[in-house]
N, C-alpha and C. Protein backbone atom coordinates (compact mmCIF):
# COMPACT_ATOMS: atom_id res chain seq x y z
N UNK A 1 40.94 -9.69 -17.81
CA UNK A 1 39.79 -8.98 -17.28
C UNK A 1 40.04 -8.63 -15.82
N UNK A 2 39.52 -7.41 -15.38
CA UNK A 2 39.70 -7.16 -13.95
C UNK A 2 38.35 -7.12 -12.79
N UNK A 3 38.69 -7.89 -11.77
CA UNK A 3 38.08 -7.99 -10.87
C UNK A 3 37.33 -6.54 -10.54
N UNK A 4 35.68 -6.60 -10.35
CA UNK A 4 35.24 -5.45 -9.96
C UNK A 4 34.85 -5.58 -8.59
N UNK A 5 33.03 -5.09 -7.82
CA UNK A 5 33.26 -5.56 -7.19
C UNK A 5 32.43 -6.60 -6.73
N UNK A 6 32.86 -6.94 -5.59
CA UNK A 6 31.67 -8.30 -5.29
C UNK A 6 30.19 -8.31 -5.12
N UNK A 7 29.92 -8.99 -5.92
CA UNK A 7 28.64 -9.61 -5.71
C UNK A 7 27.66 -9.76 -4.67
N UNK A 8 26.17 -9.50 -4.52
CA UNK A 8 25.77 -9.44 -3.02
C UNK A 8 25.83 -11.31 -2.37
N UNK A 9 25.67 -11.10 -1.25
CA UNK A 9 26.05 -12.41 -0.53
C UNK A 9 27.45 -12.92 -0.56
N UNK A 10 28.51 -12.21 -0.76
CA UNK A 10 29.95 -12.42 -1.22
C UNK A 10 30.34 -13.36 -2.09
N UNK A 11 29.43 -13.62 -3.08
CA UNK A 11 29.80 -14.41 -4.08
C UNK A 11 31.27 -14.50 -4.37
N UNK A 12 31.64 -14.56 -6.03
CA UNK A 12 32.54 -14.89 -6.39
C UNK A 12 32.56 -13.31 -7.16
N UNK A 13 33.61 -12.70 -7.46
CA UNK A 13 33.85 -11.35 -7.55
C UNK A 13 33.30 -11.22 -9.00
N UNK A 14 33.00 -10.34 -9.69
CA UNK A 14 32.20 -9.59 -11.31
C UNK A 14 33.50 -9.42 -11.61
N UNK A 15 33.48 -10.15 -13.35
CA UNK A 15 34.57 -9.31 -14.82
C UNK A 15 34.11 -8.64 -15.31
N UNK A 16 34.95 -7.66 -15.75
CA UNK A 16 34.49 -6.98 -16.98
C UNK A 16 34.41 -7.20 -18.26
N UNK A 17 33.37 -6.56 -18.97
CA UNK A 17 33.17 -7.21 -20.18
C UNK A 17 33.04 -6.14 -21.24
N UNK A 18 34.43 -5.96 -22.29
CA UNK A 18 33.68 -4.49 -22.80
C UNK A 18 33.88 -4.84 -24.82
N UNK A 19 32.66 -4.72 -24.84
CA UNK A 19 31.91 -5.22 -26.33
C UNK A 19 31.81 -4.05 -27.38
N UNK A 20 32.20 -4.46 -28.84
CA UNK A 20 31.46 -3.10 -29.51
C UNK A 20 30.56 -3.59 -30.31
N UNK A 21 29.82 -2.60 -30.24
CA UNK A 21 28.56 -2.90 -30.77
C UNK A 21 28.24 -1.69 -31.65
N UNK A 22 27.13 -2.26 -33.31
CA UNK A 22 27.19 -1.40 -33.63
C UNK A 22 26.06 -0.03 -32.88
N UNK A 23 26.37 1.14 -33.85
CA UNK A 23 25.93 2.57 -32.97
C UNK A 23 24.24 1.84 -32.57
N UNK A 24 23.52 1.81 -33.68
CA UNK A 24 22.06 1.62 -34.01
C UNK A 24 21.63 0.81 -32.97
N UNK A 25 22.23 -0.42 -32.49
CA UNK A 25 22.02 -1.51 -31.43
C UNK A 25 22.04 -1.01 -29.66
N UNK A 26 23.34 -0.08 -29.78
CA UNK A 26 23.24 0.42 -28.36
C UNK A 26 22.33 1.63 -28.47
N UNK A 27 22.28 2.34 -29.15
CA UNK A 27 20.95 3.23 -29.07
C UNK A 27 19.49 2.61 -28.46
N UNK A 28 19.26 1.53 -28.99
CA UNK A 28 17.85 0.93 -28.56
C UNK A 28 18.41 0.18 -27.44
N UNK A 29 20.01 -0.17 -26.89
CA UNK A 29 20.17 -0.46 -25.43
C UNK A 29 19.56 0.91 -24.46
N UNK A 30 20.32 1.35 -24.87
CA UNK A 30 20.34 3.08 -24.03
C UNK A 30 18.87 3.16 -23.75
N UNK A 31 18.39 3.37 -24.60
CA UNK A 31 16.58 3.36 -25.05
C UNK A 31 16.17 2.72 -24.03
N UNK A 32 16.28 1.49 -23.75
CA UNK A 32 15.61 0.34 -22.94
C UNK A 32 15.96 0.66 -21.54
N UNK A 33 17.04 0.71 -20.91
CA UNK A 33 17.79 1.16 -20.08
C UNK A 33 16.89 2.27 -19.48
N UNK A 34 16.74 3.31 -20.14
CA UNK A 34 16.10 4.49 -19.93
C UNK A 34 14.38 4.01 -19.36
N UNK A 35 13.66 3.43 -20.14
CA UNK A 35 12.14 3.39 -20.33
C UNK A 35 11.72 2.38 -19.41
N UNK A 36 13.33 1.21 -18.80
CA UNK A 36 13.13 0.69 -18.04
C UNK A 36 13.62 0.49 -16.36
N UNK A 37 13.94 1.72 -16.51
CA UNK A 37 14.72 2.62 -15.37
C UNK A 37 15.49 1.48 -14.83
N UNK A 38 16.46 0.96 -15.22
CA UNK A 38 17.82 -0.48 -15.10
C UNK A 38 18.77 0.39 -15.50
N UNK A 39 19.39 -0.62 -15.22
CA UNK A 39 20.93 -0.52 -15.56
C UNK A 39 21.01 -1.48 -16.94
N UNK A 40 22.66 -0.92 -17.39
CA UNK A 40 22.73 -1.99 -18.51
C UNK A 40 23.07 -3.00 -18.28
N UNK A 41 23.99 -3.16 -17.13
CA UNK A 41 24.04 -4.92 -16.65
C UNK A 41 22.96 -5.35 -16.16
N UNK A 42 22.00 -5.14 -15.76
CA UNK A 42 20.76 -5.48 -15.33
C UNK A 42 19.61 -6.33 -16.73
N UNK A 43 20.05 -5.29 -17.54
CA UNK A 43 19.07 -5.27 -19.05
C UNK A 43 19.91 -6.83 -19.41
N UNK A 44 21.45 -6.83 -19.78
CA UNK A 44 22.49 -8.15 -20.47
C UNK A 44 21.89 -8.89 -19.24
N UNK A 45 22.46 -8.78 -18.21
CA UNK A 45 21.97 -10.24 -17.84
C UNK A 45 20.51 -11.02 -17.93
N UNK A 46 19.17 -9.92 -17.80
CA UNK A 46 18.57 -10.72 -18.36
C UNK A 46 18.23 -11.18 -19.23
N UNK A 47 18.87 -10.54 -20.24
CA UNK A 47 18.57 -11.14 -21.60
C UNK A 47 19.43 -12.76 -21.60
N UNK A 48 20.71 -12.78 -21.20
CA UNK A 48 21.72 -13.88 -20.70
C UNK A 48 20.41 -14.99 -20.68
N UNK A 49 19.62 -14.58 -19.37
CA UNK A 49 18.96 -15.79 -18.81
C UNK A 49 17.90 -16.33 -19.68
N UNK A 50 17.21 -15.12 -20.07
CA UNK A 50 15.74 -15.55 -21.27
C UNK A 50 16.80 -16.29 -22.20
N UNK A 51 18.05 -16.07 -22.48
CA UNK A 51 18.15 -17.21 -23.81
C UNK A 51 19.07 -18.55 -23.29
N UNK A 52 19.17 -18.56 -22.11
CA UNK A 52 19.02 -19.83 -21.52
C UNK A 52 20.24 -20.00 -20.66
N UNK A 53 21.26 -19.22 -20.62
CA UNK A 53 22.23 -18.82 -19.41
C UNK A 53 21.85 -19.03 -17.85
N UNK A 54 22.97 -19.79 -17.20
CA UNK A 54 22.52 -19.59 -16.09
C UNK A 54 22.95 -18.52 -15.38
N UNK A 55 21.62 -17.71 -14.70
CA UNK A 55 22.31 -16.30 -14.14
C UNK A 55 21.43 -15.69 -12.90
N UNK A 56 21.54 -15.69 -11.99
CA UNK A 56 21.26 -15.87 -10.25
C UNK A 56 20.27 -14.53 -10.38
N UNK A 57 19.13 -15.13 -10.18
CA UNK A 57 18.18 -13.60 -10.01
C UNK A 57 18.40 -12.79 -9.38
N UNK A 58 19.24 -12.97 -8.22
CA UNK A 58 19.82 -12.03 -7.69
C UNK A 58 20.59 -11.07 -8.50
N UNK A 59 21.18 -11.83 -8.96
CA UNK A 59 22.77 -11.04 -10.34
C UNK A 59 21.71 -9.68 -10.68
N UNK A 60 20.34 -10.11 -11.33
CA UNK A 60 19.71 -9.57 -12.66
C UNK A 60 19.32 -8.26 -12.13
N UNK A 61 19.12 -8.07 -10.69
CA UNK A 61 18.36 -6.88 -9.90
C UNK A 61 19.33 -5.73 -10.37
N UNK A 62 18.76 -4.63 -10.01
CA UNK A 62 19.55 -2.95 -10.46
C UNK A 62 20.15 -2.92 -9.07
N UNK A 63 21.21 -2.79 -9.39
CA UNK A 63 22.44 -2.06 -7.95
C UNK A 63 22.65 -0.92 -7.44
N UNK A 64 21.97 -0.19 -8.52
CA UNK A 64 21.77 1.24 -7.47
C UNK A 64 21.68 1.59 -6.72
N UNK A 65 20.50 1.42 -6.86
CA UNK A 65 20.06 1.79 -5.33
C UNK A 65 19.17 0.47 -4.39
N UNK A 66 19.41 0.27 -3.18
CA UNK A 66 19.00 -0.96 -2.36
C UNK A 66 17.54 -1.17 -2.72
N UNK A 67 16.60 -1.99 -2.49
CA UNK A 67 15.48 -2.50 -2.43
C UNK A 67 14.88 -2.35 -0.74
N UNK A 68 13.83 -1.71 -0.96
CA UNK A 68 12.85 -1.49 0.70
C UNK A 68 12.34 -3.28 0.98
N UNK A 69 11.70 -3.11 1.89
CA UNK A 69 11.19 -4.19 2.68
C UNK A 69 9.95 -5.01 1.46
N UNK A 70 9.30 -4.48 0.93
CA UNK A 70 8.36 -4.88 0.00
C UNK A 70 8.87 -4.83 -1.80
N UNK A 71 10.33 -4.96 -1.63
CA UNK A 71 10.66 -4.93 -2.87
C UNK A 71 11.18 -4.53 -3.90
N UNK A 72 10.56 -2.86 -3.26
CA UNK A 72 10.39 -1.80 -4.34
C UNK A 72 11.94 -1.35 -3.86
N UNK A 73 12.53 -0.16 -5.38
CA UNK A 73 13.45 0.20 -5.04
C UNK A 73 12.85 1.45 -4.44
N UNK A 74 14.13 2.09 -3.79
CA UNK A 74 13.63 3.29 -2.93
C UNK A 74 14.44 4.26 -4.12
């Protein structure tokens, strides 16, 4: 797996992870992704954590784009 890039607070650097899945399953990823204006690593990791993974709330946030002073993304 190859090093992407780091993590906020300079963690320990992100792998890649590349899965197949069938069509029908990533459709309702895509879906979710969309309706929940995330990313798809955003969507896996929290699912990771709801089923009992440990995974840094930080990790779970969308990387897009930064977060303003109150939270919100800009």
């Amino acid at each position: 797996m190859a090093p992407a890039a780091p993590p906020p607070q300079g963690g320990p650097p992100d792998r890649k992870l590349t899965v197949l899945l069938p069509a029908d399953v990533l459709r309702q990823l895509r879906t979710r992704v969309a309706e929940d204006d995330t990313t798809m690593r955003a969507l896996v990791l929290d699912a990771l954590a709801r089923a009992g993974y440990r995974v840094d709330a930080a990790e779970i946030r969308d990387r897009r784009r930064p977060e303003s002073r109150d939270g919100e993304r800009r």
